[in-house]
PDB file of N, CA and C in Angstrom:
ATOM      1  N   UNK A   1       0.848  -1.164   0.000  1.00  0.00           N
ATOM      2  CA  UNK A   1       0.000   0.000   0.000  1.00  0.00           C
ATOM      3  C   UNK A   1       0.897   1.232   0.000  1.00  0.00           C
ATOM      4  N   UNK A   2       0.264   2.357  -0.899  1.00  0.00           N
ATOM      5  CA  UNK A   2       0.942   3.612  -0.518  1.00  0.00           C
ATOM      6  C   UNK A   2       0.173   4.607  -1.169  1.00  0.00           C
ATOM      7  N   UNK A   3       0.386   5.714  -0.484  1.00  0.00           N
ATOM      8  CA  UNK A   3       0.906   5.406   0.720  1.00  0.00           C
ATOM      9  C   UNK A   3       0.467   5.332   1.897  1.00  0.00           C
ATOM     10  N   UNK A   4       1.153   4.816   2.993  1.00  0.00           N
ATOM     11  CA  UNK A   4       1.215   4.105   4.198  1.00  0.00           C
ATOM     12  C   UNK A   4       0.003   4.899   5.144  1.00  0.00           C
ATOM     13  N   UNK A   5      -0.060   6.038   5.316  1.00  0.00           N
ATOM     14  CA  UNK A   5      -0.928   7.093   5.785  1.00  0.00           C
ATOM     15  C   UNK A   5      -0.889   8.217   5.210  1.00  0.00           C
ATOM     16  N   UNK A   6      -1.906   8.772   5.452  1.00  0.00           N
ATOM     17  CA  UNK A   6      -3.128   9.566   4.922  1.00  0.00           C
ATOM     18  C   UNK A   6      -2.874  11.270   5.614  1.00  0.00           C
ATOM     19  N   UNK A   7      -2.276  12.562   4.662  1.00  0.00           N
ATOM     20  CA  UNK A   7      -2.285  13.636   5.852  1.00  0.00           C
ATOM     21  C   UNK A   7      -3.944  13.768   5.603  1.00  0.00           C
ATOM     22  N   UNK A   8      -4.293  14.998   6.476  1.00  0.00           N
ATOM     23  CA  UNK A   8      -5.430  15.376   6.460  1.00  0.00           C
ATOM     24  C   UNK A   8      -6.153  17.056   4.837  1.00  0.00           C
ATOM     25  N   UNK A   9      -4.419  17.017   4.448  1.00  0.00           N
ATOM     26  CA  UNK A   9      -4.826  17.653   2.764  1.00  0.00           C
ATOM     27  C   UNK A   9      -4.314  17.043   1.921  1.00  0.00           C
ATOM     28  N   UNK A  10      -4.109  16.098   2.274  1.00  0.00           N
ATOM     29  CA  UNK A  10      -3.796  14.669   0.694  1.00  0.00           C
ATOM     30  C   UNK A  10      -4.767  14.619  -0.507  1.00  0.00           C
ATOM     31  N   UNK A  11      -4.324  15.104  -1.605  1.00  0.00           N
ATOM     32  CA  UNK A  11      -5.316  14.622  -3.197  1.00  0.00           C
ATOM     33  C   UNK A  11      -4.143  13.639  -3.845  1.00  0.00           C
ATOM     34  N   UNK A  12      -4.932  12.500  -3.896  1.00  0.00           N
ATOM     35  CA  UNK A  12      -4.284  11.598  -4.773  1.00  0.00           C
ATOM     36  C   UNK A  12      -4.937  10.181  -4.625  1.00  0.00           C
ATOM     37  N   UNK A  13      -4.316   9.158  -4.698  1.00  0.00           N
ATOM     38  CA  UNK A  13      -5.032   7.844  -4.614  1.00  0.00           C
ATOM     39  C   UNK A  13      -3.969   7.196  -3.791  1.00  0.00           C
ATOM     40  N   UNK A  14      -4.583   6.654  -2.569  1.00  0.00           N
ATOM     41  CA  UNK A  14      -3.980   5.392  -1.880  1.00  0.00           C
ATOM     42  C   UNK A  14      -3.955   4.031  -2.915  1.00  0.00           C
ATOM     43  N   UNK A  15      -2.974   3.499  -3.085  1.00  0.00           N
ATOM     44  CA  UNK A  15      -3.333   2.356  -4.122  1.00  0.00           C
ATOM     45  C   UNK A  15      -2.336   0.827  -3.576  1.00  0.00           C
ATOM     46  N   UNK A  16      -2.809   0.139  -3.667  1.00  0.00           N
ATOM     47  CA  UNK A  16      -3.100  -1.898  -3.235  1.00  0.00           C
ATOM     48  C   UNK A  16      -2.583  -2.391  -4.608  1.00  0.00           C
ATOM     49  N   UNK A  17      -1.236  -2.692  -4.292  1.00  0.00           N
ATOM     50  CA  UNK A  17      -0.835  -4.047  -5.436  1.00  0.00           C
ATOM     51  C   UNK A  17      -0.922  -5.611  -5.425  1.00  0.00           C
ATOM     52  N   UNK A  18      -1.131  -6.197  -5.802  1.00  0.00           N
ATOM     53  CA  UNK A  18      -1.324  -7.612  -6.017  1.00  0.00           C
ATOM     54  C   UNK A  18       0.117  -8.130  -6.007  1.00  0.00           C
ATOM     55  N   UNK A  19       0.540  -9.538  -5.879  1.00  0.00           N
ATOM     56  CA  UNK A  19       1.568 -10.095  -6.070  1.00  0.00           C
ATOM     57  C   UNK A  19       2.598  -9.899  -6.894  1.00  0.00           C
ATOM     58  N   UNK A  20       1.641  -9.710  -8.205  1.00  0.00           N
ATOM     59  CA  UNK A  20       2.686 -10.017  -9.233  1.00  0.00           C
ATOM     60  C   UNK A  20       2.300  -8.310  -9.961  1.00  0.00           C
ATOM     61  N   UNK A  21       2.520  -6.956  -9.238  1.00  0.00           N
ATOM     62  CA  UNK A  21       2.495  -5.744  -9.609  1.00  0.00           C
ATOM     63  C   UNK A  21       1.163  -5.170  -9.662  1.00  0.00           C
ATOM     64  N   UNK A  22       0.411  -5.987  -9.864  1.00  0.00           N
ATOM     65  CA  UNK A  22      -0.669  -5.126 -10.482  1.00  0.00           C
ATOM     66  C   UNK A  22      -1.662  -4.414  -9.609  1.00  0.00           C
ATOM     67  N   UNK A  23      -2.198  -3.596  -9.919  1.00  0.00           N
ATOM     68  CA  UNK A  23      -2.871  -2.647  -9.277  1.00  0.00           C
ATOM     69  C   UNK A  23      -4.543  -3.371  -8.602  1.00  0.00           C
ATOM     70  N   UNK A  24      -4.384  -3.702  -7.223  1.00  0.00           N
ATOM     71  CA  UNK A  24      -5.724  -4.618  -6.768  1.00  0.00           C
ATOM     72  C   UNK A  24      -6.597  -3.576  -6.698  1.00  0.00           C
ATOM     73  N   UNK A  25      -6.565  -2.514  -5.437  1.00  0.00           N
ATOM     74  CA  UNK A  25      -7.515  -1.359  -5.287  1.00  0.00           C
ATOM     75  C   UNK A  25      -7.017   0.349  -5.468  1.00  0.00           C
ATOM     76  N   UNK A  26      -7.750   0.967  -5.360  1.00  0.00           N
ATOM     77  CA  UNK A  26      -7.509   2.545  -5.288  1.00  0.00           C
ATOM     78  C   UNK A  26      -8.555   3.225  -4.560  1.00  0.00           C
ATOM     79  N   UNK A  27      -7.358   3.745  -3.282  1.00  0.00           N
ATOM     80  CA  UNK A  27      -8.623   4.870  -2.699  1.00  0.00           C
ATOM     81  C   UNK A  27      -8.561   6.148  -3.291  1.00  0.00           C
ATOM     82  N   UNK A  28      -9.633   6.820  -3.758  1.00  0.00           N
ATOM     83  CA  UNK A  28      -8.922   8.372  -4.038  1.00  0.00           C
ATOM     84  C   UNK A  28      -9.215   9.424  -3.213  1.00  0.00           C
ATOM     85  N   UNK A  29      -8.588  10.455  -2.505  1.00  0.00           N
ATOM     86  CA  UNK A  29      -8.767  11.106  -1.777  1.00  0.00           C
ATOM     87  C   UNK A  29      -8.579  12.968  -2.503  1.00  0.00           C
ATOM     88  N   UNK A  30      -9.555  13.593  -1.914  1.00  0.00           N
ATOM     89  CA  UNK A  30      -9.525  14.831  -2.143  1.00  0.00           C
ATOM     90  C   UNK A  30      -9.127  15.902  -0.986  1.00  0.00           C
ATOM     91  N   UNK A  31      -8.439  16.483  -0.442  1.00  0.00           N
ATOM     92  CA  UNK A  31      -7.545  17.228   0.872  1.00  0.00           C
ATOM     93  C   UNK A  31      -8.331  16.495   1.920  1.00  0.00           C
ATOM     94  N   UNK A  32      -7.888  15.404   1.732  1.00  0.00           N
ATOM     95  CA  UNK A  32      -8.112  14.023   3.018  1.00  0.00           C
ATOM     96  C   UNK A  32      -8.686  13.562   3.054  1.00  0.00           C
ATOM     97  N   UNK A  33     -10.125  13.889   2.347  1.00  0.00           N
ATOM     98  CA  UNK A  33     -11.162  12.837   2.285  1.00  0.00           C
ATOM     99  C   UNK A  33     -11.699  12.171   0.963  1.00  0.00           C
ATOM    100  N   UNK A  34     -11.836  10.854   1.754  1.00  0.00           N
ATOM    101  CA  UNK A  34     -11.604   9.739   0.680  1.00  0.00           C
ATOM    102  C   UNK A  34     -13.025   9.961  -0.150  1.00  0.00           C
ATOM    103  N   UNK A  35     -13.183   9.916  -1.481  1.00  0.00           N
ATOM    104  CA  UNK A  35     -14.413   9.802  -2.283  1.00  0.00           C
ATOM    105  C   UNK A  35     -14.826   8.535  -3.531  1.00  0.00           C
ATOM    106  N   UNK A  36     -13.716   7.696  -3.304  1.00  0.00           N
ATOM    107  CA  UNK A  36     -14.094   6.846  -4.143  1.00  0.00           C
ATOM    108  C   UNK A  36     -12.916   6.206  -3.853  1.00  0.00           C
ATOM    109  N   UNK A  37     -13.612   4.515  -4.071  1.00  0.00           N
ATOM    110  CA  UNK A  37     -12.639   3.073  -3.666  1.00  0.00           C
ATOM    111  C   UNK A  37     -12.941   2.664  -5.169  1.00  0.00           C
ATOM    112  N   UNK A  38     -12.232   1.868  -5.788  1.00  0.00           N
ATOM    113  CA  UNK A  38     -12.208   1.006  -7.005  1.00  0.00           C
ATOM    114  C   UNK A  38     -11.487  -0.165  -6.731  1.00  0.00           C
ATOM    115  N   UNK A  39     -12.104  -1.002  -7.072  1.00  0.00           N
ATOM    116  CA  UNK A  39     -11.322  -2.627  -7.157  1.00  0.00           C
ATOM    117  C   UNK A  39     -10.979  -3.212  -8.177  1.00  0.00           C
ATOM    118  N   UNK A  40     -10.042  -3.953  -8.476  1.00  0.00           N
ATOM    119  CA  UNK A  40      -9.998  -4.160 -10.084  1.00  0.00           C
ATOM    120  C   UNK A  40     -10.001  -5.609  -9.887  1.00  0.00           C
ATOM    121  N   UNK A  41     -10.427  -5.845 -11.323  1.00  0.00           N
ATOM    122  CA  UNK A  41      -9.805  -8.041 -11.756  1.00  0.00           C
ATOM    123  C   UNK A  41      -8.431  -8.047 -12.013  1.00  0.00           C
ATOM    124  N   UNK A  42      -7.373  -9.047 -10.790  1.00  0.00           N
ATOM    125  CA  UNK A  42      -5.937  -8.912 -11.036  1.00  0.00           C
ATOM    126  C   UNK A  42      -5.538  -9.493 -12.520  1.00  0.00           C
ATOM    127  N   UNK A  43      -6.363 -10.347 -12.825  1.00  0.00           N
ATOM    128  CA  UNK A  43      -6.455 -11.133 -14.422  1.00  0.00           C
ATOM    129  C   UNK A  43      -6.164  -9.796 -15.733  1.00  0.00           C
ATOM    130  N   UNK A  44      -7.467  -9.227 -15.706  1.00  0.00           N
ATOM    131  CA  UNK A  44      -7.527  -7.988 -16.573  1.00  0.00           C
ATOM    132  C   UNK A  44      -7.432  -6.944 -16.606  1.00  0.00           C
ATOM    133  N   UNK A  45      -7.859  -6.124 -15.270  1.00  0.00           N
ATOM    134  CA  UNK A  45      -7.197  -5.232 -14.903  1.00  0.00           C
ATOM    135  C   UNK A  45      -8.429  -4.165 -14.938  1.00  0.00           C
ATOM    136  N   UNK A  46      -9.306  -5.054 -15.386  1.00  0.00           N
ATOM    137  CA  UNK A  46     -10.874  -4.085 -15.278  1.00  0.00           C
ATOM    138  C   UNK A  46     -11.145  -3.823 -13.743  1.00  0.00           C
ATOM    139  N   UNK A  47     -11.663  -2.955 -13.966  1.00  0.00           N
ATOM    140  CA  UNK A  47     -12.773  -2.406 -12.588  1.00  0.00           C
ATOM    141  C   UNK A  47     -13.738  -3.480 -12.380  1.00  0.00           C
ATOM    142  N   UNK A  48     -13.983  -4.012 -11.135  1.00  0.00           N
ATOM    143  CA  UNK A  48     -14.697  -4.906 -10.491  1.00  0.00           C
ATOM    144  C   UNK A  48     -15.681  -4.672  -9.497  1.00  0.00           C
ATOM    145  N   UNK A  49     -15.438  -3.538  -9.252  1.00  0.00           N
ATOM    146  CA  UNK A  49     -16.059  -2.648  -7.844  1.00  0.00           C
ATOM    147  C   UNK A  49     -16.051  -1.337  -7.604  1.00  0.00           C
ATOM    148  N   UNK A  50     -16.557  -0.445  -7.934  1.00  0.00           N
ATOM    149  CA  UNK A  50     -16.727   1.219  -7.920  1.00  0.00           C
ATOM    150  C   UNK A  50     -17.295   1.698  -6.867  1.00  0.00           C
ATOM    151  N   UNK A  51     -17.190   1.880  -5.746  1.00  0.00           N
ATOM    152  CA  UNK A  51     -17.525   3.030  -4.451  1.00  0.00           C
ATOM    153  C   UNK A  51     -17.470   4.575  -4.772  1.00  0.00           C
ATOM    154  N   UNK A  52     -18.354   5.134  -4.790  1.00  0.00           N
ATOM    155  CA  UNK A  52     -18.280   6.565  -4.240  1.00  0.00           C
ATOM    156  C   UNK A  52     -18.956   6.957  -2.782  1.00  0.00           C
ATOM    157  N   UNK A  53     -18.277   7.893  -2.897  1.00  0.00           N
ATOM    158  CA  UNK A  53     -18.779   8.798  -1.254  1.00  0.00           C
ATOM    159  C   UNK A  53     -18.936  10.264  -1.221  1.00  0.00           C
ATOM    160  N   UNK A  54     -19.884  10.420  -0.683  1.00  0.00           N
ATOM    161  CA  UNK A  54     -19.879  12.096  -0.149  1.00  0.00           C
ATOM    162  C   UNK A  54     -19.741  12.073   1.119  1.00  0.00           C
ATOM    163  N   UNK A  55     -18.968  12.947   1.410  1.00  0.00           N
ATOM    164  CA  UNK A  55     -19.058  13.421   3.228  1.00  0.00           C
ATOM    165  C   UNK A  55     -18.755  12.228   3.561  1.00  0.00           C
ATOM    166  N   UNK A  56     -19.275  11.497   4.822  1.00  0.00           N
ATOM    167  CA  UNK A  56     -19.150  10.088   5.190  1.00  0.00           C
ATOM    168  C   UNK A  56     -19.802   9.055   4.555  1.00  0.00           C
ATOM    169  N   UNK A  57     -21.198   9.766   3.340  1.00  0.00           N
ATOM    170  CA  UNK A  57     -22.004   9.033   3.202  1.00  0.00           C
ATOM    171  C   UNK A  57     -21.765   7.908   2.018  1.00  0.00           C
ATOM    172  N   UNK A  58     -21.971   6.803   1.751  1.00  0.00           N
ATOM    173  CA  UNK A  58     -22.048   6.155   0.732  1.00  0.00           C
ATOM    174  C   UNK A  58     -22.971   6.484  -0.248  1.00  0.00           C
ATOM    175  N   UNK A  59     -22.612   6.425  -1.544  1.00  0.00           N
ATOM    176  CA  UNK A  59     -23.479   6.879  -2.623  1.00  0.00           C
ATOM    177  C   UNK A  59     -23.951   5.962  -3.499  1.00  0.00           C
ATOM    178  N   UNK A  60     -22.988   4.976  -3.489  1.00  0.00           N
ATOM    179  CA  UNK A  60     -22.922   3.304  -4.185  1.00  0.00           C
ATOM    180  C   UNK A  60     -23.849   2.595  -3.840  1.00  0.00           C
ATOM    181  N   UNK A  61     -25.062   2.238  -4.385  1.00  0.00           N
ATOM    182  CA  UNK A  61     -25.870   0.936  -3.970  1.00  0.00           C
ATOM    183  C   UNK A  61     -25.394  -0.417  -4.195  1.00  0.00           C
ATOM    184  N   UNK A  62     -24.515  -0.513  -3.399  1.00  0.00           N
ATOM    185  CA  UNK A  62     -23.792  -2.256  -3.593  1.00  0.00           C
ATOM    186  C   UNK A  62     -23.555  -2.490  -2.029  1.00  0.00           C
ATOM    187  N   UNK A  63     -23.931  -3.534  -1.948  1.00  0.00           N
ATOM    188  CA  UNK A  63     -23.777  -4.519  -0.341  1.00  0.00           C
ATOM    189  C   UNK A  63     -22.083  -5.063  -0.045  1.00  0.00           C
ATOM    190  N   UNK A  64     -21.366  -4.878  -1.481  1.00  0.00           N
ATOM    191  CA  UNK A  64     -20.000  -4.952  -1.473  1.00  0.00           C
ATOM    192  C   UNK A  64     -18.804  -4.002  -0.765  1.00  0.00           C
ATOM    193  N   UNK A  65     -19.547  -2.653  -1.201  1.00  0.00           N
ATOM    194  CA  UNK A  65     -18.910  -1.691  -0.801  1.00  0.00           C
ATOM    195  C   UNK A  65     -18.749  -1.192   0.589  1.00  0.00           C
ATOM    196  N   UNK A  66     -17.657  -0.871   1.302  1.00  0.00           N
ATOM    197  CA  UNK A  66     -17.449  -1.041   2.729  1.00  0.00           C
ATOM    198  C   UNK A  66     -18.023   0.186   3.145  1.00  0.00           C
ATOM    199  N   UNK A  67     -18.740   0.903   4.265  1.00  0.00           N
ATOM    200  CA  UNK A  67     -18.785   1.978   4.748  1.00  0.00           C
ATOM    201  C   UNK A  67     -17.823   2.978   4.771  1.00  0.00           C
ATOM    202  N   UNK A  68     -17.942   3.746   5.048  1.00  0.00           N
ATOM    203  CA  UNK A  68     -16.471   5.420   5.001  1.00  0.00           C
ATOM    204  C   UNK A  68     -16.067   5.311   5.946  1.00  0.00           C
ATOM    205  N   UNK A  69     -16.780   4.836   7.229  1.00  0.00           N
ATOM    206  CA  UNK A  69     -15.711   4.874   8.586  1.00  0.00           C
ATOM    207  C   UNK A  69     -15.171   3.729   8.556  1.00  0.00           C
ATOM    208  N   UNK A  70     -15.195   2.526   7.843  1.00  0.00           N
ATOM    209  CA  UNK A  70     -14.507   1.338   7.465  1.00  0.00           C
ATOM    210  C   UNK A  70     -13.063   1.582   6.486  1.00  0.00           C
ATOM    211  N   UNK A  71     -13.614   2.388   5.717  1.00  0.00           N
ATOM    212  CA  UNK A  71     -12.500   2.967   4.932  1.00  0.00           C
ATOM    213  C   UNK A  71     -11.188   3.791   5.200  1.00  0.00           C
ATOM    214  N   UNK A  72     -11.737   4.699   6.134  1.00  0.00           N
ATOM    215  CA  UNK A  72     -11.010   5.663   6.764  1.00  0.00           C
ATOM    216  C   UNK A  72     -10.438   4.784   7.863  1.00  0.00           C
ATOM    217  N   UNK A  73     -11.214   4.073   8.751  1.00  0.00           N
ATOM    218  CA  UNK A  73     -10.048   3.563   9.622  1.00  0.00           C
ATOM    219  C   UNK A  73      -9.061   2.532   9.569  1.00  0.00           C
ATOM    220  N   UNK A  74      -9.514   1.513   7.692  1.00  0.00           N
ATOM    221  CA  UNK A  74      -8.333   0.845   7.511  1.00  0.00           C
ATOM    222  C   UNK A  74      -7.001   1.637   7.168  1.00  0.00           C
ATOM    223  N   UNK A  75      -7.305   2.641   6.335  1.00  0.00           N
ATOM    224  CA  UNK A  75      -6.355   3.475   5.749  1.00  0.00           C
ATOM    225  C   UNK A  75      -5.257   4.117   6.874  1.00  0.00           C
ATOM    226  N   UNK A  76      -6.477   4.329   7.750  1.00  0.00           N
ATOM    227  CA  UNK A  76      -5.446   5.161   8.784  1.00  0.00           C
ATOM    228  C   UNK A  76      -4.650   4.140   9.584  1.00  0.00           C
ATOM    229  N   UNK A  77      -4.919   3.023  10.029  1.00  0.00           N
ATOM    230  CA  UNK A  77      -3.909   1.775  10.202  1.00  0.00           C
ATOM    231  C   UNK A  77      -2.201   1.721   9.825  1.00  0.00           C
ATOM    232  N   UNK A  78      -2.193   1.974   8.356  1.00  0.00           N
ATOM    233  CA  UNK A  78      -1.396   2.090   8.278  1.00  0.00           C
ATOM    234  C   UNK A  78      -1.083   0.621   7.568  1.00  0.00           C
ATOM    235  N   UNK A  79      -1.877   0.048   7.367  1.00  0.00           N
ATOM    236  CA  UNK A  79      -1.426  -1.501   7.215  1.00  0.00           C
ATOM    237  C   UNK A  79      -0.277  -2.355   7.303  1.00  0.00           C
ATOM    238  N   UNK A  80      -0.314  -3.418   7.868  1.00  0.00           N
ATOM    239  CA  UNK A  80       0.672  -4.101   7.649  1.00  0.00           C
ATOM    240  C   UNK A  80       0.958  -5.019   6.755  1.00  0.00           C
ATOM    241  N   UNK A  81       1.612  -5.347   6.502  1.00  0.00           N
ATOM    242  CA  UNK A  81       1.981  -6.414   5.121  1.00  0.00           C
ATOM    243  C   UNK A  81       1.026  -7.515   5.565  1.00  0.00           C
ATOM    244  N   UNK A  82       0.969  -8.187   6.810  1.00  0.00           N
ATOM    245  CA  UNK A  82      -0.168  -9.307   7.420  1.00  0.00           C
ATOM    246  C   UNK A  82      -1.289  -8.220   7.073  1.00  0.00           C
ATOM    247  N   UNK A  83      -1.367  -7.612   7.559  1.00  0.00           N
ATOM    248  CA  UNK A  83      -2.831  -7.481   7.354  1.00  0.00           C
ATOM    249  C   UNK A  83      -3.369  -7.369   5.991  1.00  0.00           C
ATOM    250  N   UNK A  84      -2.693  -6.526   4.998  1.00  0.00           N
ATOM    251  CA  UNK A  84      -2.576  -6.696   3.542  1.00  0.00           C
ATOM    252  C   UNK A  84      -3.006  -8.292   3.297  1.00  0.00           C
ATOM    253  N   UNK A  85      -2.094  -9.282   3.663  1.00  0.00           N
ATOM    254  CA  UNK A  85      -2.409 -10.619   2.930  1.00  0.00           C
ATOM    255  C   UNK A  85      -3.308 -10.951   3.842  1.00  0.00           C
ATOM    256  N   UNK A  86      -4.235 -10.466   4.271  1.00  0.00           N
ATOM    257  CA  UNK A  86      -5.578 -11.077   4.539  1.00  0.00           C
ATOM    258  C   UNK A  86      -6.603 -10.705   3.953  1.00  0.00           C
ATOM    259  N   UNK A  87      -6.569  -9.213   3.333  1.00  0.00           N
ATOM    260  CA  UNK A  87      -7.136  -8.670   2.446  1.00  0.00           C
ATOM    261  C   UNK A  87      -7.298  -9.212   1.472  1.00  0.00           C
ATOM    262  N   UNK A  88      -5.715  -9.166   0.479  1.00  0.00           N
ATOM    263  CA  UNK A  88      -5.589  -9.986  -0.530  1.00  0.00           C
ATOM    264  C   UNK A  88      -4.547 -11.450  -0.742  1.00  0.00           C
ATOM    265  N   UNK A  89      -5.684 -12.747  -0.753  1.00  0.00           N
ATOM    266  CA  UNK A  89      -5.239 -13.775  -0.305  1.00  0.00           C
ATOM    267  C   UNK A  89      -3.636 -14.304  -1.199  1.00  0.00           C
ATOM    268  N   UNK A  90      -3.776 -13.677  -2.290  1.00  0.00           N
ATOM    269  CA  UNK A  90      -2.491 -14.303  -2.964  1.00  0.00           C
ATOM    270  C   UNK A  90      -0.691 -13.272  -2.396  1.00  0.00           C
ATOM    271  N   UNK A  91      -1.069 -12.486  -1.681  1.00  0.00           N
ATOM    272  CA  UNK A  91      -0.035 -11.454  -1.669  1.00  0.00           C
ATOM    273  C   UNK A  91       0.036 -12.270  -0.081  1.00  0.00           C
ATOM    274  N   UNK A  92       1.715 -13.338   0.265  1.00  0.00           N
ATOM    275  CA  UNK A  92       2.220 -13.677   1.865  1.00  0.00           C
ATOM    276  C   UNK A  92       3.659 -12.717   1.302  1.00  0.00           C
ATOM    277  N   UNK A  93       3.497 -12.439   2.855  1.00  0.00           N
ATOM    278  CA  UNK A  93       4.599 -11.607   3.293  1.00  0.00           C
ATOM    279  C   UNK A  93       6.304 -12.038   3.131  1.00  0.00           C
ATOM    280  N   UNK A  94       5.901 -13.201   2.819  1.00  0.00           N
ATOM    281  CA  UNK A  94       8.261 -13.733   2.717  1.00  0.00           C
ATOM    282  C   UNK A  94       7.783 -13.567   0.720  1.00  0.00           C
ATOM    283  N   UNK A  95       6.744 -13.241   0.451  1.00  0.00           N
ATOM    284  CA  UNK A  95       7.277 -12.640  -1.506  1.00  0.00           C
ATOM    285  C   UNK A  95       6.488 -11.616  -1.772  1.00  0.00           C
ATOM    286  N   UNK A  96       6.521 -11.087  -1.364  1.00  0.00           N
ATOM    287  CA  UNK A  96       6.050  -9.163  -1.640  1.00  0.00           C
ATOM    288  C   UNK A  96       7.207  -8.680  -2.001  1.00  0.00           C
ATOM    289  N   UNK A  97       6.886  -8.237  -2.793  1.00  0.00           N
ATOM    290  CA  UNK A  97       8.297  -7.234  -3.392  1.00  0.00           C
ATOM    291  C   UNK A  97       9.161  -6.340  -2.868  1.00  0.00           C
ATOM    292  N   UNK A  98       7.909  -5.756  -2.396  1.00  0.00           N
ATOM    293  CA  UNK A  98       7.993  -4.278  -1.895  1.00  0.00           C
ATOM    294  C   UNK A  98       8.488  -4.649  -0.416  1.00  0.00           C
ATOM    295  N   UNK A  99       9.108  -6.044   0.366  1.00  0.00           N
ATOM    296  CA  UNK A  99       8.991  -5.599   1.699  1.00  0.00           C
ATOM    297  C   UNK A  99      10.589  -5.408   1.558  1.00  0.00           C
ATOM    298  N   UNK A 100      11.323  -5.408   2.738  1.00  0.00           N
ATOM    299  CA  UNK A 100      13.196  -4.396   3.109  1.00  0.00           C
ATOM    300  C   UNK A 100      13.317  -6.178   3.306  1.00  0.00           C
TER     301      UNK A 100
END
């Protein structure tokens, strides 16, 4: 994930790689607050899952899509590489790329 935390005037996208590079999710944030999650197929690379948000509220009618205070408080976590591969089952921590 990166990145790791979130200031409170951040515009950009938090973004989730898969094993083998590819781009799993994207949060996008506008001066800190998050307005849209996207999930993709690691296969193709399509969008699988589209969230938007206003304010705290969800705008998305899907039972998939996580709440904003779900969102906001994974992000702010900070994640850990474990917690990452529980998220996403193919990404264990001794072959992540990205770990030191």
């Amino acid at each position: 994930m990166h990145p790791r935390t979130i200031s409170s005037n951040y515009t950009g996208c938090q973004t989730i790689w898969g094993e083998a590079g590819e781009v799993f999710m994207t949060l996008k944030y506008e001066r800190g607050v998050a307005h849209a999650l996207t999930r993709f197929n690691p296969e193709d690379h399509k969008p699988v899952l589209e969230c938007r948000y206003k304010g705290e509220a969800l705008e998305t009618k899907s039972s998939e899509c996580p709440s904003y205070q779900r969102i906001v408080a994974d992000s702010a976590k900070g994640w850990s590489l474990e917690e990452e591969s529980r998220l996403i089952p193919l990404l264990k921590p001794e072959r992540d790329p990205r770990k030191d």
